[in-house]
PDB file of N, CA and C in Angstrom:
ATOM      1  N   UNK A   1     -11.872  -3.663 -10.039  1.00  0.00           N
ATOM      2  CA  UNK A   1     -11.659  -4.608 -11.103  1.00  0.00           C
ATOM      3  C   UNK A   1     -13.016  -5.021 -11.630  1.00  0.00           C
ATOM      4  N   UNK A   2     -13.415  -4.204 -12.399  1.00  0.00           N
ATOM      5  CA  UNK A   2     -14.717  -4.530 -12.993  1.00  0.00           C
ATOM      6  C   UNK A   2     -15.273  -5.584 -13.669  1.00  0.00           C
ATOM      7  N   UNK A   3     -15.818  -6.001 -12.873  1.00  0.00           N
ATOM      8  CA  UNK A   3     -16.765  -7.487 -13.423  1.00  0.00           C
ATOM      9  C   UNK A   3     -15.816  -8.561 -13.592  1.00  0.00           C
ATOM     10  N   UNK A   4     -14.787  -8.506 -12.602  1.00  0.00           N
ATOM     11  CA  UNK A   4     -13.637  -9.855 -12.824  1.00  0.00           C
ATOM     12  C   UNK A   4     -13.253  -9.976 -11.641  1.00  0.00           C
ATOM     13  N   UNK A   5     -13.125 -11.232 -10.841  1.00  0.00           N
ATOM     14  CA  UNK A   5     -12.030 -11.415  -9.810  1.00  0.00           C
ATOM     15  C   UNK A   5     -10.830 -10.780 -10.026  1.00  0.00           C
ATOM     16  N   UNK A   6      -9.941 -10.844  -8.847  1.00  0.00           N
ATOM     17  CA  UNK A   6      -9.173 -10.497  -8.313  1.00  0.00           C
ATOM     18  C   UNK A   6      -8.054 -11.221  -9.372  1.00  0.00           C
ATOM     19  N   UNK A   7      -8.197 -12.680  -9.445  1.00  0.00           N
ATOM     20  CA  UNK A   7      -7.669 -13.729  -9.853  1.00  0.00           C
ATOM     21  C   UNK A   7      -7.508 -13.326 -11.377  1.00  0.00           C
ATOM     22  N   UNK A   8      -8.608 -13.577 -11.288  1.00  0.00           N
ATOM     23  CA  UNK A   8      -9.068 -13.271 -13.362  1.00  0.00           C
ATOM     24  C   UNK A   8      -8.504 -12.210 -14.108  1.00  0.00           C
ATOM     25  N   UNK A   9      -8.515 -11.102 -13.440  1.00  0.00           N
ATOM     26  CA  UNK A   9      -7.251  -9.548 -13.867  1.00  0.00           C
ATOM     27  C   UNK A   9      -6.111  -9.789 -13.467  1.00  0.00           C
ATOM     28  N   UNK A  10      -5.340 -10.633 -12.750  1.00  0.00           N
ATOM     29  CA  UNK A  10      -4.166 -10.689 -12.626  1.00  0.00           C
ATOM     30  C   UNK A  10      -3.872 -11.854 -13.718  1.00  0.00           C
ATOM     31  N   UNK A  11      -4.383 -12.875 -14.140  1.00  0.00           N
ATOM     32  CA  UNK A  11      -3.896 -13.830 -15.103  1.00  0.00           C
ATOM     33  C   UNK A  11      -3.714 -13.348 -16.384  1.00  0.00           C
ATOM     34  N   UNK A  12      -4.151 -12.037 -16.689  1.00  0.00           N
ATOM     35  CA  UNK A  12      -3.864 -11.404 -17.580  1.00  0.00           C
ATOM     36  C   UNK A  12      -2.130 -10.544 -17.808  1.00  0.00           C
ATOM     37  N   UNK A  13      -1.819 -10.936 -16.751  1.00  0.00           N
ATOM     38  CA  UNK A  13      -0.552 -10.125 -16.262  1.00  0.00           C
ATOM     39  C   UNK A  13       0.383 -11.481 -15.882  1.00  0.00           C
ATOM     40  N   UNK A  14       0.318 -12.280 -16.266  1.00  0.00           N
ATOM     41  CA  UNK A  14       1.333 -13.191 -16.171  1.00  0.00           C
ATOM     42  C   UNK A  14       2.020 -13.751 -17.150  1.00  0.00           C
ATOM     43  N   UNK A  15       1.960 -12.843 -18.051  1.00  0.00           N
ATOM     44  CA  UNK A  15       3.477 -12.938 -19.117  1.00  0.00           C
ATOM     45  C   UNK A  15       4.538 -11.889 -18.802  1.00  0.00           C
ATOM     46  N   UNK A  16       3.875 -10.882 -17.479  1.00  0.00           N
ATOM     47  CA  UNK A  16       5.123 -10.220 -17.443  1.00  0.00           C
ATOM     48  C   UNK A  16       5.568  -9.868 -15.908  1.00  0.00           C
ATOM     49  N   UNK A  17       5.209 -11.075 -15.277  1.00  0.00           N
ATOM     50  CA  UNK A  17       5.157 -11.492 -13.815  1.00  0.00           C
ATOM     51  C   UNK A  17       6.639 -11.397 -13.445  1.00  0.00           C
ATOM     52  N   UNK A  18       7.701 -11.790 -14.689  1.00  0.00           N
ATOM     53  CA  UNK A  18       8.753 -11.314 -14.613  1.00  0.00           C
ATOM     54  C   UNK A  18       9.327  -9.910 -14.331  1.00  0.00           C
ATOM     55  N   UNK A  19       8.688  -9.070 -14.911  1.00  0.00           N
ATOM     56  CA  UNK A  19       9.109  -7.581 -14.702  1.00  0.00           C
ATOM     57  C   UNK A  19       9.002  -6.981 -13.483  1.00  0.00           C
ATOM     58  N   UNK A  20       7.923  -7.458 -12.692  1.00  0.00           N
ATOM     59  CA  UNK A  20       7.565  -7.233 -11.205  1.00  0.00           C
ATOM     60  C   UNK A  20       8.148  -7.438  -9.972  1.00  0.00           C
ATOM     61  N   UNK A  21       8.428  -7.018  -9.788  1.00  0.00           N
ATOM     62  CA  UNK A  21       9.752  -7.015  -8.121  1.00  0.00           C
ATOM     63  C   UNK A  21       8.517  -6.897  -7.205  1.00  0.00           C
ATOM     64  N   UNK A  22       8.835  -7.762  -6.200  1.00  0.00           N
ATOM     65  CA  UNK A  22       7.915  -7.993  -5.115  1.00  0.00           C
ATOM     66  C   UNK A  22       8.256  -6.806  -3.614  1.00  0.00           C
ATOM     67  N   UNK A  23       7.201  -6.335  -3.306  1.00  0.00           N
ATOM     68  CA  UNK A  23       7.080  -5.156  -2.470  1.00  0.00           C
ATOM     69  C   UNK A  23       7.943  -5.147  -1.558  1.00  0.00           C
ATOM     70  N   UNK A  24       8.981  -4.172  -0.912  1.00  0.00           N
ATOM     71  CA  UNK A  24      10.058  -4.548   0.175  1.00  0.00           C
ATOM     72  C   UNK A  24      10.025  -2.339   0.492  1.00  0.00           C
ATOM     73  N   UNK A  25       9.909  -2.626   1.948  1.00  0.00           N
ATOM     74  CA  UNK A  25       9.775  -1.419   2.612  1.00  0.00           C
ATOM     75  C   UNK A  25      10.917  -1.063   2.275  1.00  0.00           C
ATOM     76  N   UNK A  26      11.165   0.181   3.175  1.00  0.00           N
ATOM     77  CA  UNK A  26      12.073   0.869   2.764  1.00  0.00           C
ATOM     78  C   UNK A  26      13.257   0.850   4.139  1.00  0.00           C
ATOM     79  N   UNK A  27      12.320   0.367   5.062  1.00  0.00           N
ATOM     80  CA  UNK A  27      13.877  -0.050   6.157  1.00  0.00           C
ATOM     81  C   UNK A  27      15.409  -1.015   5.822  1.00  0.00           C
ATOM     82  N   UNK A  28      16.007  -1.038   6.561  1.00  0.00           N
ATOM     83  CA  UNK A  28      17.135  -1.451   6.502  1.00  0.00           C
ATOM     84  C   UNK A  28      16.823  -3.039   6.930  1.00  0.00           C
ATOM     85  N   UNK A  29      17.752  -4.296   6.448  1.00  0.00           N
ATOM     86  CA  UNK A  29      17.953  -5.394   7.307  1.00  0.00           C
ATOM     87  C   UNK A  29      17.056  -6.257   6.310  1.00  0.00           C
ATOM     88  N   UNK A  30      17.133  -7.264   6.821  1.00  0.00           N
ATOM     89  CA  UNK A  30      16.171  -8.285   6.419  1.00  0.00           C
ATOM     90  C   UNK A  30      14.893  -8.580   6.018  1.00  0.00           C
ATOM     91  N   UNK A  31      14.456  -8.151   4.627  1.00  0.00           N
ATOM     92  CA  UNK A  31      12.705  -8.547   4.617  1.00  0.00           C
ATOM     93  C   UNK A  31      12.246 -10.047   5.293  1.00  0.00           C
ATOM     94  N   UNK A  32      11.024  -9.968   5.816  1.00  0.00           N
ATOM     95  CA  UNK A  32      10.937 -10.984   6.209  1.00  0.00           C
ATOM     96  C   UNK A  32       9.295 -11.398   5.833  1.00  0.00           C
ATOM     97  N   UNK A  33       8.793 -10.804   4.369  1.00  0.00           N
ATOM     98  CA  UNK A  33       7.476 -10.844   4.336  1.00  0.00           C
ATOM     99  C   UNK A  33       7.637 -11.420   2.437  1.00  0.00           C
ATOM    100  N   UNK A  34       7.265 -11.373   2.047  1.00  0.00           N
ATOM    101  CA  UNK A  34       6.830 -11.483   0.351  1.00  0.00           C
ATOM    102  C   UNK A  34       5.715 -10.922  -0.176  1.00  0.00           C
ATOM    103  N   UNK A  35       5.183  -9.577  -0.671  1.00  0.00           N
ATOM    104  CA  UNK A  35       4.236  -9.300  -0.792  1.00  0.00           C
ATOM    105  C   UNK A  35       4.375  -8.933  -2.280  1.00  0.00           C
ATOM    106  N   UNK A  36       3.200  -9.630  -3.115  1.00  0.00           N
ATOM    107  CA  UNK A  36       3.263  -9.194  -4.442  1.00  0.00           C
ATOM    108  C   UNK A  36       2.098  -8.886  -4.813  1.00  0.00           C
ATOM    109  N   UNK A  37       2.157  -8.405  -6.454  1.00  0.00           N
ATOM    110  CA  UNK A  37       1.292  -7.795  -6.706  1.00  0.00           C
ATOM    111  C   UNK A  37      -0.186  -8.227  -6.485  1.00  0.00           C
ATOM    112  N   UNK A  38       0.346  -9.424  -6.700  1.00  0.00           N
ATOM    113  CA  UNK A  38      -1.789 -10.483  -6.344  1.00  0.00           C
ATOM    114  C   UNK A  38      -2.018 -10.416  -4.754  1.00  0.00           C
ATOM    115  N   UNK A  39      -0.769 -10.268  -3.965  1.00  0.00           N
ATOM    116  CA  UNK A  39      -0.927  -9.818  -2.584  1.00  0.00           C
ATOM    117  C   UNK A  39      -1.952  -8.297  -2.541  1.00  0.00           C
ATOM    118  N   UNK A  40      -1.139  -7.342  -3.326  1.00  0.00           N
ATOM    119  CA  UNK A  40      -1.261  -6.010  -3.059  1.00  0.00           C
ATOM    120  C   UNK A  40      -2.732  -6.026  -3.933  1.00  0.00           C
ATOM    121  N   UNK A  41      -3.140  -6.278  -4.839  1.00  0.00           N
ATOM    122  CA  UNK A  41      -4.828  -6.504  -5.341  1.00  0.00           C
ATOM    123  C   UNK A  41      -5.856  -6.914  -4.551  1.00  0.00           C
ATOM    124  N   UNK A  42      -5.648  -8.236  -4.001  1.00  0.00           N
ATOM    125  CA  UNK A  42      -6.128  -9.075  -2.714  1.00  0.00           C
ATOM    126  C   UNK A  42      -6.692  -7.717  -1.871  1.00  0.00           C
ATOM    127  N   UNK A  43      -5.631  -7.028  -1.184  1.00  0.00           N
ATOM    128  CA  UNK A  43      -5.291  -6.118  -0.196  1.00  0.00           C
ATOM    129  C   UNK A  43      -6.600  -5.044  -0.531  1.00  0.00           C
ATOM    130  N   UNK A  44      -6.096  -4.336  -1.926  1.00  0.00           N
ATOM    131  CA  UNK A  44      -7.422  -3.274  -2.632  1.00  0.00           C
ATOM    132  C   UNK A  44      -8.610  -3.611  -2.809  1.00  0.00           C
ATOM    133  N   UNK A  45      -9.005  -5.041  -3.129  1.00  0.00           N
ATOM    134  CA  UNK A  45     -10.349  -5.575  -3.424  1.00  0.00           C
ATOM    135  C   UNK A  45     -10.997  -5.702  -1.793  1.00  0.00           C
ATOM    136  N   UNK A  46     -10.366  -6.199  -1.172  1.00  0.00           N
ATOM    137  CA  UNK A  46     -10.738  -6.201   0.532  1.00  0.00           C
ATOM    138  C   UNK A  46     -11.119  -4.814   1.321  1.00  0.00           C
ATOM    139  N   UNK A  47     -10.211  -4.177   1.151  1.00  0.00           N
ATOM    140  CA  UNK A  47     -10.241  -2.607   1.455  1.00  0.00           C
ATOM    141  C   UNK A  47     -11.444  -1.667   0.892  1.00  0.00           C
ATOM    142  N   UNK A  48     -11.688  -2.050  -0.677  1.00  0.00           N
ATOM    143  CA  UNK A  48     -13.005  -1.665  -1.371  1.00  0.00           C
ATOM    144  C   UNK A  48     -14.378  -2.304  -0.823  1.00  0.00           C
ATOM    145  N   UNK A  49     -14.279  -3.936  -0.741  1.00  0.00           N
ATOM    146  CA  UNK A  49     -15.805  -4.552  -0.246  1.00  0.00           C
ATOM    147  C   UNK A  49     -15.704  -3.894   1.213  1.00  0.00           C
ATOM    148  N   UNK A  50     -14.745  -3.346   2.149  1.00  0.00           N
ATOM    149  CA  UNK A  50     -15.051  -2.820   3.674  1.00  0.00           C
ATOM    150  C   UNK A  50     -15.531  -1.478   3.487  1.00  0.00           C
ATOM    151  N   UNK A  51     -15.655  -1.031   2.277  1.00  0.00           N
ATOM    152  CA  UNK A  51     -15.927   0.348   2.320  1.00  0.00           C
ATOM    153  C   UNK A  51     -14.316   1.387   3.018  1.00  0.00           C
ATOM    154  N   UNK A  52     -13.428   1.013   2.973  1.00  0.00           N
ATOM    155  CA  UNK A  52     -12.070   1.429   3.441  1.00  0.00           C
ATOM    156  C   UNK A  52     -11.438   2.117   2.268  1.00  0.00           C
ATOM    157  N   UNK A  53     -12.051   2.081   1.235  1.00  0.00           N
ATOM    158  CA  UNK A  53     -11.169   2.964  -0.111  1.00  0.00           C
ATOM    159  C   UNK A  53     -12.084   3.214  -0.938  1.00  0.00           C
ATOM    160  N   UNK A  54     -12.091   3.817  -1.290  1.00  0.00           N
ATOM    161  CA  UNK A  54     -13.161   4.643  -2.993  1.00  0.00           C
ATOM    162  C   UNK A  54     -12.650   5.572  -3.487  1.00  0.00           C
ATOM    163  N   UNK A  55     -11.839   4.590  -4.768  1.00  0.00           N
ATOM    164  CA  UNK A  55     -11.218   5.704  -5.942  1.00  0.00           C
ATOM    165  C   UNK A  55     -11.892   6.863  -5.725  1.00  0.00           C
ATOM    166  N   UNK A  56     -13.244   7.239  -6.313  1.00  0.00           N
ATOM    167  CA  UNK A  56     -13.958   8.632  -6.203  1.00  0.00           C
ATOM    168  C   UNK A  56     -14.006   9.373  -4.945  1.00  0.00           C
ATOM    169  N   UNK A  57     -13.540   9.141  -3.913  1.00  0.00           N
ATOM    170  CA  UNK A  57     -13.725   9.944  -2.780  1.00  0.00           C
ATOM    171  C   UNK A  57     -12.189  10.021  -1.880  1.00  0.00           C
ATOM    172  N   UNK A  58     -11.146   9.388  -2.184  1.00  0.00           N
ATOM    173  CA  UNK A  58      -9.692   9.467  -2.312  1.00  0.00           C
ATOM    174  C   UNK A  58      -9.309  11.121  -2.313  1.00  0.00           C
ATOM    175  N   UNK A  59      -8.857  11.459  -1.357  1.00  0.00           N
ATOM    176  CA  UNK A  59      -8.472  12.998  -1.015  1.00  0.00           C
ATOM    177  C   UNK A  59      -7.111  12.979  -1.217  1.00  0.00           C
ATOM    178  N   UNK A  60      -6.742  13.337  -2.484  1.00  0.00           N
ATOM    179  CA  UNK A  60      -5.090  13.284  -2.897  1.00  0.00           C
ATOM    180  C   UNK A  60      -4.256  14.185  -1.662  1.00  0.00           C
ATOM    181  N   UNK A  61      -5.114  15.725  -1.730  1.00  0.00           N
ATOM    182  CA  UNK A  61      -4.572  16.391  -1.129  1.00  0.00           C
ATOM    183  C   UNK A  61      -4.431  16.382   0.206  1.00  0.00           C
ATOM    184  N   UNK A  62      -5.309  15.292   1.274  1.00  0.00           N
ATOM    185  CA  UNK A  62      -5.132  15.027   2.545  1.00  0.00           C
ATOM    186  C   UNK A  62      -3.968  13.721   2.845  1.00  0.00           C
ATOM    187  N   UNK A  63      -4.105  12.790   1.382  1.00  0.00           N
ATOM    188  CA  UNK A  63      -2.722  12.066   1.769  1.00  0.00           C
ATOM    189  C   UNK A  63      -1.172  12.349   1.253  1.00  0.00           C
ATOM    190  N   UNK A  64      -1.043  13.299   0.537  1.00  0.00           N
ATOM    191  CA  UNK A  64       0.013  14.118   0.530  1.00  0.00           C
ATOM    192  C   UNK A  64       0.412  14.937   1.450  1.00  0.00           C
ATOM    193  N   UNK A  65      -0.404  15.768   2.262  1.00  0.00           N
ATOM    194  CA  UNK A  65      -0.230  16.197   4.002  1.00  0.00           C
ATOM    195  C   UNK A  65      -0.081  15.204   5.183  1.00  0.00           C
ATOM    196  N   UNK A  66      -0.324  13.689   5.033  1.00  0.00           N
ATOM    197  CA  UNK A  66      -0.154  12.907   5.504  1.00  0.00           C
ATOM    198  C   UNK A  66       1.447  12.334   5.461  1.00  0.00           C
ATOM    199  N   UNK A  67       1.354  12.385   4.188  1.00  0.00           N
ATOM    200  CA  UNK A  67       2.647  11.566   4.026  1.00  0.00           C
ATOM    201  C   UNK A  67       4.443  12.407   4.699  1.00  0.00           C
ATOM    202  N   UNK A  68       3.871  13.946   4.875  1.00  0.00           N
ATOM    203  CA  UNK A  68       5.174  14.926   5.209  1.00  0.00           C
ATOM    204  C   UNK A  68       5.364  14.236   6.659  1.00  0.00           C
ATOM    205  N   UNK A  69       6.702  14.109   6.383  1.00  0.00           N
ATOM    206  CA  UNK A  69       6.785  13.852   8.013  1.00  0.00           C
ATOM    207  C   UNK A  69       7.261  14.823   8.891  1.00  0.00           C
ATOM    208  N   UNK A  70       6.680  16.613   8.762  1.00  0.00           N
ATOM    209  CA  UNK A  70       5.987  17.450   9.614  1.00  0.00           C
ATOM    210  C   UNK A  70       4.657  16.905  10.052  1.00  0.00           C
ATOM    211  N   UNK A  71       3.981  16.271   9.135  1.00  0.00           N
ATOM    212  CA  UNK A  71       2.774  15.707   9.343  1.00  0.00           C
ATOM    213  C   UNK A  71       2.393  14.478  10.308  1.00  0.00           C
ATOM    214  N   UNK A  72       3.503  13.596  10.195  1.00  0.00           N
ATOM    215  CA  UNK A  72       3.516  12.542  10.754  1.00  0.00           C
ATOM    216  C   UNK A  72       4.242  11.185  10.054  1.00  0.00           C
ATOM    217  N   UNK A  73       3.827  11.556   8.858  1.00  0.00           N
ATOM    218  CA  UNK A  73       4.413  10.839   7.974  1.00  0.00           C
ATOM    219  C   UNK A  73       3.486   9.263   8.269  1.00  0.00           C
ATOM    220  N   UNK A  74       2.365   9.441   7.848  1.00  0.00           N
ATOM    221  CA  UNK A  74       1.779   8.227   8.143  1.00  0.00           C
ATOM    222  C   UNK A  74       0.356   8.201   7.011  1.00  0.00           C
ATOM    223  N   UNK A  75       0.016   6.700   6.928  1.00  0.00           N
ATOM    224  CA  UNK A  75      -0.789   6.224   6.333  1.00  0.00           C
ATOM    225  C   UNK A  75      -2.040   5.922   6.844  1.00  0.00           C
ATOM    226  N   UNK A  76      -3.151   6.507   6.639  1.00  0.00           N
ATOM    227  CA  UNK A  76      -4.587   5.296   7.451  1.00  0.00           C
ATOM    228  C   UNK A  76      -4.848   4.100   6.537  1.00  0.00           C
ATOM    229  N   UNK A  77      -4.735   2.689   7.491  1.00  0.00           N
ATOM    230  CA  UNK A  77      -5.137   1.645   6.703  1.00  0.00           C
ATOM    231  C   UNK A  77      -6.468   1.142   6.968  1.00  0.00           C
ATOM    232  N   UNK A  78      -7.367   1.902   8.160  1.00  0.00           N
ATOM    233  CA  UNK A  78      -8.344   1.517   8.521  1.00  0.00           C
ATOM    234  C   UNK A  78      -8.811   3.286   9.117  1.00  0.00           C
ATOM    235  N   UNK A  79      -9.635   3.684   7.838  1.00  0.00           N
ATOM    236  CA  UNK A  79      -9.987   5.143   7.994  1.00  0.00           C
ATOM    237  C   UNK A  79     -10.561   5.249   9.486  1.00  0.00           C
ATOM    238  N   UNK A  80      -9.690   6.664   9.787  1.00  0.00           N
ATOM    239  CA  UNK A  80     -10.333   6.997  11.199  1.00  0.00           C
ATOM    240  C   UNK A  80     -10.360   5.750  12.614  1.00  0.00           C
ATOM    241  N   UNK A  81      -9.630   5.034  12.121  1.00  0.00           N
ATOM    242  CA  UNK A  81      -9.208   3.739  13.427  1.00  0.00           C
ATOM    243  C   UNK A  81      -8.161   2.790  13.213  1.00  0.00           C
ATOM    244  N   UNK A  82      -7.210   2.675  12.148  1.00  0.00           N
ATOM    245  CA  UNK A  82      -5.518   2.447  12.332  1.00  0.00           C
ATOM    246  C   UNK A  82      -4.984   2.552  11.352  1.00  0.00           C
ATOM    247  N   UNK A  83      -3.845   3.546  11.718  1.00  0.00           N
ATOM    248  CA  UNK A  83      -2.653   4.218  11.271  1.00  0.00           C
ATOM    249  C   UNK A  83      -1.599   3.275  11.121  1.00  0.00           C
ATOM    250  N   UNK A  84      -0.719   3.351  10.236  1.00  0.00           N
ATOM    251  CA  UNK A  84       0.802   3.447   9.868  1.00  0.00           C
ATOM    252  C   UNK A  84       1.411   4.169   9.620  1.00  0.00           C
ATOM    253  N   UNK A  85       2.530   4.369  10.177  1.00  0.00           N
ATOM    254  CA  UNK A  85       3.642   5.620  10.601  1.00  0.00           C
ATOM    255  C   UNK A  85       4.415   4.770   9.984  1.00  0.00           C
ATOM    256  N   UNK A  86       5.741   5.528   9.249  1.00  0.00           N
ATOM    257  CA  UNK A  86       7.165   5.497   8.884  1.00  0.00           C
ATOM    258  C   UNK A  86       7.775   4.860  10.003  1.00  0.00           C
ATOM    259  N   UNK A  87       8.746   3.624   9.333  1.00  0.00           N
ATOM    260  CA  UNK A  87      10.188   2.965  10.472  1.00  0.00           C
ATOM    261  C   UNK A  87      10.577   4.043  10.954  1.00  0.00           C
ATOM    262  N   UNK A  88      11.658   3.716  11.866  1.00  0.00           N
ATOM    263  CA  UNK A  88      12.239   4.426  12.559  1.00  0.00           C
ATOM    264  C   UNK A  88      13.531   5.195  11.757  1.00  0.00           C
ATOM    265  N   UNK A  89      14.243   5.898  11.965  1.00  0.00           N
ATOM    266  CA  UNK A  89      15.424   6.639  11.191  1.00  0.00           C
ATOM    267  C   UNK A  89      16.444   6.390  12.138  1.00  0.00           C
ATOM    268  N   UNK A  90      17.855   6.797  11.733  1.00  0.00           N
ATOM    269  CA  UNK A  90      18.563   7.050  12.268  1.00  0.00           C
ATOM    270  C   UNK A  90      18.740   8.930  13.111  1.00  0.00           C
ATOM    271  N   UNK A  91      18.986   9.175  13.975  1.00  0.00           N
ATOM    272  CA  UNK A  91      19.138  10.109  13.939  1.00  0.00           C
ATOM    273  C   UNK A  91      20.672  10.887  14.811  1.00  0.00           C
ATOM    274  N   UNK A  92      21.255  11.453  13.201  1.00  0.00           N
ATOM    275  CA  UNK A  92      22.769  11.834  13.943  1.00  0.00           C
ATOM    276  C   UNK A  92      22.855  13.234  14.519  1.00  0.00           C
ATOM    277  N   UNK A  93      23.987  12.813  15.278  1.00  0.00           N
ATOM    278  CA  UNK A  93      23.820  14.668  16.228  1.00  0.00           C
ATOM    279  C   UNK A  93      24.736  15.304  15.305  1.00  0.00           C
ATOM    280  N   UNK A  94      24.574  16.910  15.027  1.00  0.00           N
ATOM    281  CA  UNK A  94      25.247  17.540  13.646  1.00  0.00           C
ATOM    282  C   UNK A  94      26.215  18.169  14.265  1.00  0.00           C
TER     283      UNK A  94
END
């Protein structure tokens, strides 16, 4: 977010704060979190000052092999020291 808080680019986006559905996994049951978009910015601006993300060095093609779940089906949220893996599934006998 170039040359603006976190804050300051999102107030630009609050005439359509309406349109925005707030983040909800993909498991079953009860959310029990609220995460929105000034959450999920917060999240990127933090991740960028740790040195944990850089648009320019973002390997599309290693997190698309990540994401198969032959692969593992998982996310690094802390490169090279912690992972997130996919909920659990159901799994029926055929």
């Amino acid at each position: 977010m170039k040359h603006r808080t976190v804050e300051e680019a999102f107030e630009r986006f609050t005439p359509y704060m309406p349109l925005f559905k707030h983040y909800r996994d993909a498991s079953k049951g009860h959310c029990y979190y609220d995460l929105t978009l000034l959450n999920s910015w917060r999240g990127l601006d933090f991740a960028c000052n740790q040195n944990w993300y850089n648009f320019r060095e973002f390997k599309v093609k290693d997190y698309e092999s990540h994401e198969r779940l032959e692969n593992g089906d998982l996310n690094w949220i802390i490169p090279d020291k912690f992972a997130a893996f996919m909920g659990p599934i159901e799994v029926r006998d055929q």
